[in-house]
Protein backbone atom coordinates (compact mmCIF):
# COMPACT_ATOMS: atom_id res chain seq x y z
CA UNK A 1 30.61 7.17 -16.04
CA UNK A 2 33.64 6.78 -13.53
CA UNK A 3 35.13 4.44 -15.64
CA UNK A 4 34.99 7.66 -18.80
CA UNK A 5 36.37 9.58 -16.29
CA UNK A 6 39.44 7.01 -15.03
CA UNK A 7 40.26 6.60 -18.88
CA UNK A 8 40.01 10.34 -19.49
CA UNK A 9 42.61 10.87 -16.67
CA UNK A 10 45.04 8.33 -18.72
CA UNK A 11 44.67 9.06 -21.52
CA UNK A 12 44.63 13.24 -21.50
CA UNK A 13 46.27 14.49 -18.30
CA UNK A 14 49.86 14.58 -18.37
CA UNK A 15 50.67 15.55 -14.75
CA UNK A 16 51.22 12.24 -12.62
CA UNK A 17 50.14 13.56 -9.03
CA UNK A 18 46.56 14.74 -11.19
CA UNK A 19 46.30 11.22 -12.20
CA UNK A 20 46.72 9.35 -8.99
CA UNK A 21 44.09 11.80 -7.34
CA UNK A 22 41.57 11.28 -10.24
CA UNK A 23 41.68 7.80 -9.63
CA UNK A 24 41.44 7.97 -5.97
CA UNK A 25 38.46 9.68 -6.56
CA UNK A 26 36.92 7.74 -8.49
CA UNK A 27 37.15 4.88 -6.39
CA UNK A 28 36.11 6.60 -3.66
CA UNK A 29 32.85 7.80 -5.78
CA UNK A 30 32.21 3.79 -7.03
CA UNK A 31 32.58 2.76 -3.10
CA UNK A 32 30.18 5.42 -1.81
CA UNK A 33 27.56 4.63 -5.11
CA UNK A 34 27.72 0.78 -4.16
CA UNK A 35 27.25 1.82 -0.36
CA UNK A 36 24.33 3.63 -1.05
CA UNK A 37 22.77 2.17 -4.40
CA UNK A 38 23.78 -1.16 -4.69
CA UNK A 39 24.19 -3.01 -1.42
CA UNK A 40 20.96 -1.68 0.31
CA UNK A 41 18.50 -3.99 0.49
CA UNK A 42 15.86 -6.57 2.21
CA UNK A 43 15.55 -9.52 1.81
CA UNK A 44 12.03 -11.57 3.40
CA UNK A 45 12.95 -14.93 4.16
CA UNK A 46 10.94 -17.97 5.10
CA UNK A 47 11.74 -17.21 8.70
CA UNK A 48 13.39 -13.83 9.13
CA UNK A 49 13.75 -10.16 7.33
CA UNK A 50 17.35 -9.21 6.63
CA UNK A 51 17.89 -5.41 6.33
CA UNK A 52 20.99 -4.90 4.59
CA UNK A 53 21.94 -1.18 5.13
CA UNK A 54 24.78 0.55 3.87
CA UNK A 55 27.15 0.34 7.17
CA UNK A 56 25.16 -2.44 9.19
CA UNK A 57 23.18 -6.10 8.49
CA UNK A 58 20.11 -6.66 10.92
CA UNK A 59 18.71 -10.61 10.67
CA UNK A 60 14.95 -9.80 12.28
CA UNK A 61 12.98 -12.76 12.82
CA UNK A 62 9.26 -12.20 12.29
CA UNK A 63 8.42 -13.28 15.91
CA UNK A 64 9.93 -10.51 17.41
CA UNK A 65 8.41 -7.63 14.95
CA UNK A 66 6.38 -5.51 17.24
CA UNK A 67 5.26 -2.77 14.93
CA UNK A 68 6.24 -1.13 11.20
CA UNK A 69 6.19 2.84 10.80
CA UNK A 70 6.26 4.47 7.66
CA UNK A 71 6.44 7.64 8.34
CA UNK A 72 9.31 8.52 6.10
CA UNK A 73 11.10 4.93 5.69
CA UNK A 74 10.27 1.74 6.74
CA UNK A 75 10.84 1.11 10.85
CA UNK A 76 10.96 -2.08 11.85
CA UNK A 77 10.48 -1.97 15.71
CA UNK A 78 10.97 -5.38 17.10
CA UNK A 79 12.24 -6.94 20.64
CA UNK A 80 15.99 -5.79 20.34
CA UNK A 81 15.51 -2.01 18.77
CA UNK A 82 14.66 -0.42 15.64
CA UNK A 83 15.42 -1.11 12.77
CA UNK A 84 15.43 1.49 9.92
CA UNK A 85 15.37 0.05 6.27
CA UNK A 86 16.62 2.25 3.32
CA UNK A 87 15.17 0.87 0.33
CA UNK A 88 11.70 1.26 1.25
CA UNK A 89 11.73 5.44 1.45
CA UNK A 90 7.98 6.59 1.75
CA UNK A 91 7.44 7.56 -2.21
CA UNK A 92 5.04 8.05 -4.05
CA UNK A 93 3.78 11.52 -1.94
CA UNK A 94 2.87 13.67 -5.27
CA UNK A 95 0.67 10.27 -6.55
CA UNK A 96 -1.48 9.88 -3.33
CA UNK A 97 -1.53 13.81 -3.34
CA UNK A 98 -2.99 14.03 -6.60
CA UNK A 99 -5.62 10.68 -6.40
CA UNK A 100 -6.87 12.41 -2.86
CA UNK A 101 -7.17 16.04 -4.52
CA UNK A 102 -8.42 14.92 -7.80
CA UNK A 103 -10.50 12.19 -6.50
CA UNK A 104 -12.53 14.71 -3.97
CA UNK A 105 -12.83 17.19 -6.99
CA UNK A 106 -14.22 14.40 -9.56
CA UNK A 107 -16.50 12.47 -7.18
CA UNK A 108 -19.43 14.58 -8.03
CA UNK A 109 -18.73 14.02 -12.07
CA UNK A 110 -21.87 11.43 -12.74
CA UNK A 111 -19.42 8.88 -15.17
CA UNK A 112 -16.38 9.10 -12.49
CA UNK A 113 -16.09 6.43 -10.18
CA UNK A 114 -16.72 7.53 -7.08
CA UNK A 115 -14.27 6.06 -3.95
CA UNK A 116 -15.00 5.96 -0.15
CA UNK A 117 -12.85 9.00 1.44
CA UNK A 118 -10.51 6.98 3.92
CA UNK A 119 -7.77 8.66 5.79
CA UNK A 120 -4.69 6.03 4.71
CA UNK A 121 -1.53 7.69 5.25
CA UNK A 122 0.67 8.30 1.88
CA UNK A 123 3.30 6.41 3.38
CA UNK A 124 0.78 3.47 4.01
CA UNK A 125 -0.49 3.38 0.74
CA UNK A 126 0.59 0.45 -1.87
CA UNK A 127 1.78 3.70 -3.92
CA UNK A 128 5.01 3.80 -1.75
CA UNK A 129 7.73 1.65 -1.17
CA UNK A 130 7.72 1.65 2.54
CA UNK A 131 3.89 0.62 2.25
CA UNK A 132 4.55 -2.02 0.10
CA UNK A 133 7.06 -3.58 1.81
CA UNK A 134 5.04 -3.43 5.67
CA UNK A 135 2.12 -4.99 3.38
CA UNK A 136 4.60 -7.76 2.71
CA UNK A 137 6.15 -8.07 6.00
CA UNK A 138 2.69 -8.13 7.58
CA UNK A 139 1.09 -10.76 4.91
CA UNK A 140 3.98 -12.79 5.90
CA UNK A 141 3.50 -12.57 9.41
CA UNK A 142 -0.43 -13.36 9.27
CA UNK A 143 0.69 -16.65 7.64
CA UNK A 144 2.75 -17.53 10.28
CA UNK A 145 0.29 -17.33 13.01
């Protein structure tokens, strides 16, 4: 799309200081999309977790994880700080709202299956990002020890 929009300023407006500040913009949209779409990210390693965050790299080996949170994102708290990651939001909320609601109001049905009632957070649950990645992070740390 900001490449449309560059070659629309070329091609159609005729007014030189228009064009410049088109395509300033546009650059300054593509470096704020890669900052916050493309280079987030984390990676698990054999030995460490790297968080890549928009303005900031953390390299976390697994020994010094303490605890994950998932309240809204991931939280890695470990020996030096916390460390928030931005690819693993807590999603999923209107899924694990809907399973809990629906699964209460069809446990009595005699052909539905019927689930224990457990208390697991949304954010826990294998439904949202953050949960899935603190699953992985804590797999990976059980086979270390």
């Amino acid at each position: 799309m900001l490449v449309l929009f560059a070659t629309n300023s070329f091609l159609v407006v005729t007014n030189t200081l228009q064009i410049v500040f088109e395509i300033v913009f546009c650059f300054v949209l593509g470096g704020l999309t890669f900052l916050v779409w493309i280079r987030p990210k984390i990676v698990l390693r054999d030995d460490v977790i790297e968080v890549v965050n928009p303005f900031r790299t953390d390299v976390i080996p697994y020994r010094e994880v303490q605890d994950l949170e998932t309240k809204w994102a991931l939280t890695i708290i470990h020996s030096r700080g916390k460390t928030r990651v931005w690819v693993a939001p807590a999603s999923g909320k209107r899924r694990w709202i809907a399973d809990k609601t629906f699964g209460w109001y069809g446990s009595s049905v005699p052909l539905s299956e019927s689930r224990p009632s457990d208390s697991e957070a949304m954010s826990e649950s294998l439904d949202s990002l953050s949960g899935q990645a603190a699953y992985m992070i804590r797999e990976h740390i059980k086979r270390l020890h």
